[in-house]
Protein backbone atom coordinates (compact mmCIF):
# COMPACT_ATOMS: atom_id res chain seq x y z
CA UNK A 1 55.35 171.85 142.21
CA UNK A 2 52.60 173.76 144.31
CA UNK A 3 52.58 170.88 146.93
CA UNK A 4 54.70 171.65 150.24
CA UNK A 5 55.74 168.82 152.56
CA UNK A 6 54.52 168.96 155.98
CA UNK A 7 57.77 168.01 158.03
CA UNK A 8 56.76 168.19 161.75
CA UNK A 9 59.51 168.05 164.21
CA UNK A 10 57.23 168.55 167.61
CA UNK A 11 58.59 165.19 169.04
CA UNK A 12 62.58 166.28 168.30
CA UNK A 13 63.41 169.83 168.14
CA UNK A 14 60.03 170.64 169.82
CA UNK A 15 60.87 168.33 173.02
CA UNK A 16 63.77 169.97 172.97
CA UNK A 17 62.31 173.16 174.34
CA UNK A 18 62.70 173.17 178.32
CA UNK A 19 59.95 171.40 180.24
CA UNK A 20 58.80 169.96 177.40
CA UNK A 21 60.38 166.39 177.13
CA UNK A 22 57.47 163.38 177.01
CA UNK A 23 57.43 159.92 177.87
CA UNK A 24 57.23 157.04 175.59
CA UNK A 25 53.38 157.24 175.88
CA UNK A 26 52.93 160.42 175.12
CA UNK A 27 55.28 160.27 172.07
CA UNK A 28 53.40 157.54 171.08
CA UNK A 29 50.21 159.36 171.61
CA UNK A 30 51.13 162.79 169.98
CA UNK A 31 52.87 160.91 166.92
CA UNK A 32 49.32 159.24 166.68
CA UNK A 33 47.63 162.90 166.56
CA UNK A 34 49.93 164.39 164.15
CA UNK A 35 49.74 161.22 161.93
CA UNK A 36 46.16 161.96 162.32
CA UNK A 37 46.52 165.25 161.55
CA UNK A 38 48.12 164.71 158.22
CA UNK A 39 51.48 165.13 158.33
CA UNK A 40 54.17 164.13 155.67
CA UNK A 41 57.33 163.63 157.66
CA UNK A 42 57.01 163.34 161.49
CA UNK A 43 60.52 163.79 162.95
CA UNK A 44 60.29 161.00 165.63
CA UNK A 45 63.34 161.98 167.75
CA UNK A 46 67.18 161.49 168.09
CA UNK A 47 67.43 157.66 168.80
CA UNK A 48 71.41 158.08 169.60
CA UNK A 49 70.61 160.69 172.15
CA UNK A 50 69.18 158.29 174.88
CA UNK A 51 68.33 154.54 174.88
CA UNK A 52 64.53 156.28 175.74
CA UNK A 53 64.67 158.12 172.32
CA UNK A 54 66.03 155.03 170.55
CA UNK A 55 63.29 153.16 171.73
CA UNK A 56 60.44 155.41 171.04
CA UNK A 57 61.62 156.21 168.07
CA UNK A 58 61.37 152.63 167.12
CA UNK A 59 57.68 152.40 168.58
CA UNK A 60 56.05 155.03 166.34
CA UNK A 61 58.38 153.41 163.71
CA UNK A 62 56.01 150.44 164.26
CA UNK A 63 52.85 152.01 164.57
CA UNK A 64 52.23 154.95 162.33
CA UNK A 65 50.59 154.56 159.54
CA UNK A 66 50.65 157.04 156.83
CA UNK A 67 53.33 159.50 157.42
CA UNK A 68 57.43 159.25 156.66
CA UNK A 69 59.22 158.30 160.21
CA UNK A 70 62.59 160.68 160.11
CA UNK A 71 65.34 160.30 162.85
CA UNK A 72 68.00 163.13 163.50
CA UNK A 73 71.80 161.94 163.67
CA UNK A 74 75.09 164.10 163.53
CA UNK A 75 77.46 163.43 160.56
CA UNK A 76 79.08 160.41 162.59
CA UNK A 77 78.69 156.66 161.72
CA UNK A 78 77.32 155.99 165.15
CA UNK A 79 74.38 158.29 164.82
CA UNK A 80 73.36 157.13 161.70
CA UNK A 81 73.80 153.53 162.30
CA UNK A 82 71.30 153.75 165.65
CA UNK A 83 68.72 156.04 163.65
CA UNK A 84 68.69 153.21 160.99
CA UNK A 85 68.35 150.71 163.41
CA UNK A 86 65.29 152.18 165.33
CA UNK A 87 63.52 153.40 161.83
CA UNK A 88 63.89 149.87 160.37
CA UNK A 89 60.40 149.17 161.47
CA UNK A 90 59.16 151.96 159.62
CA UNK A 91 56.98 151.82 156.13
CA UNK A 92 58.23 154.76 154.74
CA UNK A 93 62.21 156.15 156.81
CA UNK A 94 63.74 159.17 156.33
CA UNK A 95 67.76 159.52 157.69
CA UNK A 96 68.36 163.49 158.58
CA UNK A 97 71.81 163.83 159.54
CA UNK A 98 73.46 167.43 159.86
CA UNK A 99 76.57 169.21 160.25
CA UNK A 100 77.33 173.20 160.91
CA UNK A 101 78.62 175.41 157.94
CA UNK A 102 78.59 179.13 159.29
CA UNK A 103 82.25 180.24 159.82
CA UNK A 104 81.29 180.64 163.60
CA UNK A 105 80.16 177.09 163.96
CA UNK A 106 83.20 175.77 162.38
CA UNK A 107 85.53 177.71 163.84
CA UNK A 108 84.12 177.50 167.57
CA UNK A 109 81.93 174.51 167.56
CA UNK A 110 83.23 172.36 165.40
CA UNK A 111 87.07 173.25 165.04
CA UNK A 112 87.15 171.88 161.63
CA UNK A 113 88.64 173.80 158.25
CA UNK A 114 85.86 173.74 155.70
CA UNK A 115 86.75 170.92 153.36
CA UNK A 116 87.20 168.13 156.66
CA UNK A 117 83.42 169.54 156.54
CA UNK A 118 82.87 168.99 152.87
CA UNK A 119 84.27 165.51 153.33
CA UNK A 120 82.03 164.96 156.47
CA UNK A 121 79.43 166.07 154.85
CA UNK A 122 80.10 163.32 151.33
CA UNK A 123 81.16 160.30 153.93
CA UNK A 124 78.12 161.05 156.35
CA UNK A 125 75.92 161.32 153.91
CA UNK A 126 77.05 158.23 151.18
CA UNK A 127 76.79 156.07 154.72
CA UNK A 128 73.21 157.05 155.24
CA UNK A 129 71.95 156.15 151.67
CA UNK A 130 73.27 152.62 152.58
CA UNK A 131 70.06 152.06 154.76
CA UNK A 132 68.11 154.51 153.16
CA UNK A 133 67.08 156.21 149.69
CA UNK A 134 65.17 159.09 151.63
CA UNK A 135 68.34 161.55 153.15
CA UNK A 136 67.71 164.33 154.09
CA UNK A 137 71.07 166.76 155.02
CA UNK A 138 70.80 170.25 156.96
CA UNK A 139 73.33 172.89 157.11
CA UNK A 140 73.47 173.94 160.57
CA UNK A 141 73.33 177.84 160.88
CA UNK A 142 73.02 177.65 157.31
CA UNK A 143 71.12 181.32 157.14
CA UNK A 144 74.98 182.62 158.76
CA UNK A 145 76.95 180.82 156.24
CA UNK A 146 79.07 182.24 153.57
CA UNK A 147 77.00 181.72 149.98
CA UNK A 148 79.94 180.26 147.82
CA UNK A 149 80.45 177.67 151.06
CA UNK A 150 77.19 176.84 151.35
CA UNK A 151 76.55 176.34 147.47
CA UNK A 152 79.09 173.96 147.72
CA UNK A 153 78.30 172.18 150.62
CA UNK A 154 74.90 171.57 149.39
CA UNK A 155 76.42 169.88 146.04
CA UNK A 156 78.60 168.21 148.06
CA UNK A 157 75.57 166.29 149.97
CA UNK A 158 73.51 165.59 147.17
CA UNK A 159 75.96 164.39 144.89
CA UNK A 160 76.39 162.38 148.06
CA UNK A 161 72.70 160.83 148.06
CA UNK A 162 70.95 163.75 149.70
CA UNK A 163 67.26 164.03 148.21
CA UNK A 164 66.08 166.76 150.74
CA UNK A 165 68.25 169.89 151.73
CA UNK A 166 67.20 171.78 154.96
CA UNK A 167 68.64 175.65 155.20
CA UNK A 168 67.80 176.21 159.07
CA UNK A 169 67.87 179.49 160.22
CA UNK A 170 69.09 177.80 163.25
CA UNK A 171 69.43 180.89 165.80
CA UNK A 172 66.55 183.13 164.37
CA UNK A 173 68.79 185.76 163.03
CA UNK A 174 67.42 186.09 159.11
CA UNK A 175 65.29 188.27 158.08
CA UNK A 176 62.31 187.18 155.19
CA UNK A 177 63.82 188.56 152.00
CA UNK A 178 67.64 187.80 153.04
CA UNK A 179 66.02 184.06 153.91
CA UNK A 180 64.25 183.75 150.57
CA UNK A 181 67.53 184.89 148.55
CA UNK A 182 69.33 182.21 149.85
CA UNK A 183 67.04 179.86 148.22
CA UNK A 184 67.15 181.79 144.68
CA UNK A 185 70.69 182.06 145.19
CA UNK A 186 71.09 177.99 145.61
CA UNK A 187 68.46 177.54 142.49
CA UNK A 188 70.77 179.69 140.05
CA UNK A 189 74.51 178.30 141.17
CA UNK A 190 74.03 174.74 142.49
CA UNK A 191 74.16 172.62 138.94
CA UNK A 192 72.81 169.41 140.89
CA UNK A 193 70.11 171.19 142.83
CA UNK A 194 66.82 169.92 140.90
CA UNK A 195 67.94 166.72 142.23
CA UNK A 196 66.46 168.17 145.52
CA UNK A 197 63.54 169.29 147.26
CA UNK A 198 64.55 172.52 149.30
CA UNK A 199 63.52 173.08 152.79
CA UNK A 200 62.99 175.93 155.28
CA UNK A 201 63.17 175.04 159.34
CA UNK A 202 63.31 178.66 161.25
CA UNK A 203 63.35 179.52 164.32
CA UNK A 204 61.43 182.31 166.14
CA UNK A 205 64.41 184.34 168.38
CA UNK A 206 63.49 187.89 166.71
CA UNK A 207 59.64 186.44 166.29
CA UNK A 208 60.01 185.71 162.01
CA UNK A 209 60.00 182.42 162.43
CA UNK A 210 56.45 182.14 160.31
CA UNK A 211 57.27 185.18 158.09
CA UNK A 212 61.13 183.81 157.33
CA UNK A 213 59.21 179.88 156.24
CA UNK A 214 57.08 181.90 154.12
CA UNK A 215 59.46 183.59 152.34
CA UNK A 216 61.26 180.36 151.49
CA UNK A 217 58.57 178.97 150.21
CA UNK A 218 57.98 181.73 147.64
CA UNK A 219 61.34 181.64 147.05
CA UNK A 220 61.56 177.31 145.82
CA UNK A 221 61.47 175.72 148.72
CA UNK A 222 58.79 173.22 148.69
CA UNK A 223 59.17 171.02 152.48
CA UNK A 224 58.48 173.19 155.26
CA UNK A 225 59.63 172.10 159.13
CA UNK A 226 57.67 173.02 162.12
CA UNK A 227 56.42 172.89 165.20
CA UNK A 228 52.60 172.35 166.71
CA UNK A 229 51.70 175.28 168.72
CA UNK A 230 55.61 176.89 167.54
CA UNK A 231 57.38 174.83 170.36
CA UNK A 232 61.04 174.15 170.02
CA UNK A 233 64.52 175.72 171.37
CA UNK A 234 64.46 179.09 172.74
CA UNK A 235 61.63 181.06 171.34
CA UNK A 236 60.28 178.45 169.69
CA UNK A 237 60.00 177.33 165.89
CA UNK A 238 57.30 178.15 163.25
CA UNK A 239 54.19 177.42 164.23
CA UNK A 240 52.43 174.60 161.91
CA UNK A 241 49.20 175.68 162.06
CA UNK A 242 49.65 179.23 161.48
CA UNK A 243 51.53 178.32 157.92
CA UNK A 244 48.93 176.14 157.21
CA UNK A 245 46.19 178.30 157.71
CA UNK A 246 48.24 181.13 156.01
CA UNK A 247 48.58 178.93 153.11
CA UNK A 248 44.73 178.22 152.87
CA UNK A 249 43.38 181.85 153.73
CA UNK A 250 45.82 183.81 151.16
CA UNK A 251 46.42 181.12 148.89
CA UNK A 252 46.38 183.53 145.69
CA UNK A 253 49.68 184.62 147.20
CA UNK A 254 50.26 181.71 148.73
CA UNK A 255 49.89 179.10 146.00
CA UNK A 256 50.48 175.94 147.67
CA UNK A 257 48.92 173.28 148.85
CA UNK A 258 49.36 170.39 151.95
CA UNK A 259 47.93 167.45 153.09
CA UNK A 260 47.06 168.67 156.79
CA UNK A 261 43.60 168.37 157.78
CA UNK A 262 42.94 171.86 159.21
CA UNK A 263 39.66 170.73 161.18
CA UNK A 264 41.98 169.06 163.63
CA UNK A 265 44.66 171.87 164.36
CA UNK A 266 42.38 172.46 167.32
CA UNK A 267 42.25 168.66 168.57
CA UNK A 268 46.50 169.01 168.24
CA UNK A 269 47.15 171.67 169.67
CA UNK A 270 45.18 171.19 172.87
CA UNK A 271 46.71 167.21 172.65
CA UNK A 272 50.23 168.65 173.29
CA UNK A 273 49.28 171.06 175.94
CA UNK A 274 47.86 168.70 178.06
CA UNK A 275 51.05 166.08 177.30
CA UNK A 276 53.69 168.96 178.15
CA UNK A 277 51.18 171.02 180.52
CA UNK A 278 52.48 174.05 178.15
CA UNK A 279 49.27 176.19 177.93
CA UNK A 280 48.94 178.09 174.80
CA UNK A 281 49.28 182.10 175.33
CA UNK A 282 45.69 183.49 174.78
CA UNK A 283 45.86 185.93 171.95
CA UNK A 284 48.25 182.95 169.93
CA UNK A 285 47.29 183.23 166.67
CA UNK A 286 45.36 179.70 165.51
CA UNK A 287 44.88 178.20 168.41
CA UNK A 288 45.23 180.95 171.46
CA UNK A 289 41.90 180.89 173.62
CA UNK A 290 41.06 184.79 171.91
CA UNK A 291 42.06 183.76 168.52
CA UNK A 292 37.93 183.50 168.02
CA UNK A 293 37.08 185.57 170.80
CA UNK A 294 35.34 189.30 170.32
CA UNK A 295 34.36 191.71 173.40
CA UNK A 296 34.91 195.00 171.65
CA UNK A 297 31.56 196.47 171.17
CA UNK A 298 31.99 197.61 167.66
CA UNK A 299 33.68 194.34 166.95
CA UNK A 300 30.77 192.10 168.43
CA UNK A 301 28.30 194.37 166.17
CA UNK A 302 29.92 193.48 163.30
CA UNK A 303 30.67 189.52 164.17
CA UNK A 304 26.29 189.53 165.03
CA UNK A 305 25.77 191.47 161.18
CA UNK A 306 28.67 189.11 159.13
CA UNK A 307 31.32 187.56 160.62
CA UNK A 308 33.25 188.37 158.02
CA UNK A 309 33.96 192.04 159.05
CA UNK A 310 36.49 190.27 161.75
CA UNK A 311 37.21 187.33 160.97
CA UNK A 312 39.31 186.04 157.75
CA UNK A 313 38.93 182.60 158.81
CA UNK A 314 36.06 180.35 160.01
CA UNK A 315 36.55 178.87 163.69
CA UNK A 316 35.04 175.61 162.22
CA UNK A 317 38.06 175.93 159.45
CA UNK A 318 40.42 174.81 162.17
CA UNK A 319 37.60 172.31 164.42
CA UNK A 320 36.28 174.75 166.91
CA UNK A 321 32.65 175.03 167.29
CA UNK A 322 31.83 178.29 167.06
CA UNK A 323 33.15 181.98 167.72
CA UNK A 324 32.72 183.60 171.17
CA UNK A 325 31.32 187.04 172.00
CA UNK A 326 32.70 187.62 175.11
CA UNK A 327 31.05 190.25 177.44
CA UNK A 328 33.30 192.66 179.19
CA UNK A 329 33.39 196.80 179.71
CA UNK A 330 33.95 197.04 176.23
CA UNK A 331 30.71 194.91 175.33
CA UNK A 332 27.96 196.93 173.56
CA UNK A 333 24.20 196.73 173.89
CA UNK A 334 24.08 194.31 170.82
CA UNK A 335 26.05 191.99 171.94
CA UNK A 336 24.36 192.22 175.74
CA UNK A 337 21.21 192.15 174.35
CA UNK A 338 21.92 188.51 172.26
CA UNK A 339 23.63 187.18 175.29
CA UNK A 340 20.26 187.23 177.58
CA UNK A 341 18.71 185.81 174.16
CA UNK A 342 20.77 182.66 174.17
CA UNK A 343 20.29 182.47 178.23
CA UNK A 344 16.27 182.57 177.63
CA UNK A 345 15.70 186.07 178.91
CA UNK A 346 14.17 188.70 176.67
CA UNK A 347 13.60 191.95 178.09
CA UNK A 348 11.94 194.90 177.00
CA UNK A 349 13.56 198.20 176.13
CA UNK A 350 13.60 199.66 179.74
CA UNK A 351 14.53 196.69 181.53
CA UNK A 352 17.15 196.26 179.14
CA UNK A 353 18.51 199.80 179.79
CA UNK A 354 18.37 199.04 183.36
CA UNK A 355 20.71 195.64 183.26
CA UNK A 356 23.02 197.00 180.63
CA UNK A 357 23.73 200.11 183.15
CA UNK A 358 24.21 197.35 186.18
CA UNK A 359 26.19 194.94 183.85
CA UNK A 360 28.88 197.69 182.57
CA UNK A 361 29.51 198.78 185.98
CA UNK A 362 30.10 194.78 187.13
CA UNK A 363 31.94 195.08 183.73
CA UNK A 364 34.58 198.00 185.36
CA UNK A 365 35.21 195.84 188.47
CA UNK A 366 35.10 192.38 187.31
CA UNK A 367 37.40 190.82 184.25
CA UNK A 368 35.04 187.85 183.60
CA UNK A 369 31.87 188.19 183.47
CA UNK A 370 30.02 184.30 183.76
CA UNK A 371 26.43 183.44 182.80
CA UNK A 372 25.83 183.12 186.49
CA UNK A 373 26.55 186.82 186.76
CA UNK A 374 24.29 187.83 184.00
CA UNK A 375 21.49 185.91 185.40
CA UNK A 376 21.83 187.64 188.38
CA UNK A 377 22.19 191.36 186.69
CA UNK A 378 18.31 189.92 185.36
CA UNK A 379 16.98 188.37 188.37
């Protein structure tokens, strides 16, 4: 019960985001990495969307080897017939079709009444199990839809075959504890619901994305969808690595566990920047350049004493080398002082004085300051 499926959907709803589309190589390569990495379910792509997608989707069908392939298709027989098609290669094949519930989507997107959805959502699903036992269903915009609807669309799809049910916050728009009570709210009124595993996708429009996953978690959910490095529509979805590593660094609250091998959140991460050419913002949380990075002097005095007193994770926890100290006008003597250490210089008190003086007023006209620079403050 404490165990919470990894469901990475980097190479569908992340390649989604603009600029970010990949080739067939480097779909092949980043499936590889996350496969790698440890994920359950890796959410290969939407084969009916292009004959490019249908095809790589059938590639990493063929050559992963340890995680679930899933394939996204709409609630039509077309969609699902071309994602069974390109899983068939696949050891282990997930089917995720989907169809809208909120009163907005039906209304404007969909112009359907609700029970032509209901029975889209029993035919759609009853197809998929034909080629499948894994199905998983999602109820688009399901954090705007009405709870007695959406209780009964969700009985509708697993009575229907459904093992895995998905309530996307599709648009960003819940907030954590409105989020979670969905989930309580299915466990106590859906009669068929233990026959599922519950899942939380979110996305990150009001920046919650993490927080709202979280939530669902706590609140029954046990398969959580997401993004490497938070890419996705829009803003973004939830980051994986930063629900991993809150899972493993507050995990008294927190009391799950995944299969995700957190020395190699570094290795992705820096994998899908240099496939999209999306550079991670600095101060990211996880993986941002500063994430391990320290130039306030009070902060570097503490890091050089226990590097507990900032840091509530080790940078080896998620397979970087080592924390930085980074000099700059807010550096202190400490800090300067082990700098010239690790460059070979050791100078006495006055001399020290004298570059510290020299270095903090490079410090006020320079951002970075390089070794090259400190040599020369010593020279």
């Amino acid at each position: 019960m404490d165990r919470v499926i990894i469901f990475d959907t980097t190479l569908r709803d992340g390649e989604q985001s603009p600029g970010c589309s990949m080739n067939h190589e480097e779909k092949l390569r980043m499936a590889a990495m996350l496969d790698e990495l440890g994920v359950d379910v890796i959410e290969a792509g939407f084969p009916i969307a292009s004959p490019g997608d249908f095809h790589s989707v059938q590639e990493i069908a063929k050559t992963v080897k340890n995680a679930t392939i899933a394939g996204l298709c709409r609630a039509k027989k077309g969609d699902i017939q071309s994602a069974a098609d390109a899983l068939a290669p696949a050891k282990s094949r997930r089917i995720h079709t989907f169809l809208s519930t909120s009163p907005l989507h039906m209304k404007h997107k969909l112009n359907m009444e609700p029970g032509a959805v209901l029975e889209a959502i029993a035919e759609s699903v009853a197809f998929a199990r034909q080629f499948t036992d894994d199905v998983e269903w999602s109820a688009e915009d399901g954090s705007r839809t009405e709870d007695d609807f959406l209780c009964r669309a969700v009985e509708t799809a697993i009575a229907a075959g459904a093992n895995t049910i998905n309530i996307p916050d599709t648009v960003g728009y819940a907030l954590p504890e409105d989020y979670a009570r969905r989930f309580r709210m299915l466990k106590e009124r859906v009669p068929n619901i233990d026959k599922a595993i519950l899942s939380v996708h979110c996305h990150n429009d009001l920046g919650l994305a993490v927080a709202n996953s979280l939530a669902g978690l706590l609140a029954g959910a046990r398969q959580v969808e997401c993004t490497i490095n938070g890419i996705g529509e829009r803003a973004g979805n939830a980051a994986m690595e930063e629900i991993v590593m809150a899972i493993r660094t507050r995990n008294a609250d927190l009391p799950f566990t995944t299969n995700i091998d957190t020395t190699k959140i570094t290795k992705a991460s820096q994998t899908l920047s240099a496939i999209t050419g999306f550079t991670v913002q600095p101060n990211k949380a996880i993986v941002g350049a500063n994430a391990f990075a320290h130039e306030s002097g009070i902060h570097q005095d503490g890091m050089l004493k226990n590097a507990q007193t900032y840091e509530i994770m080790t940078p080896e926890s998620v397979g970087l080398e080592r924390s930085a100290l980074v000099l700059g006008k807010h550096s202190g003597r400490h800090a300067f002082r082990k700098k010239l250490e690790d460059l070979g210089h050791t100078l006495g008190e006055n001399a020290l004085e004298d570059a510290f003086l020299r270095f903090k007023k490079l410090a006020d006209e320079k951002k970075n300051i390089s070794d090259d620079d400190l040599l020369r403050l010593v020279s």
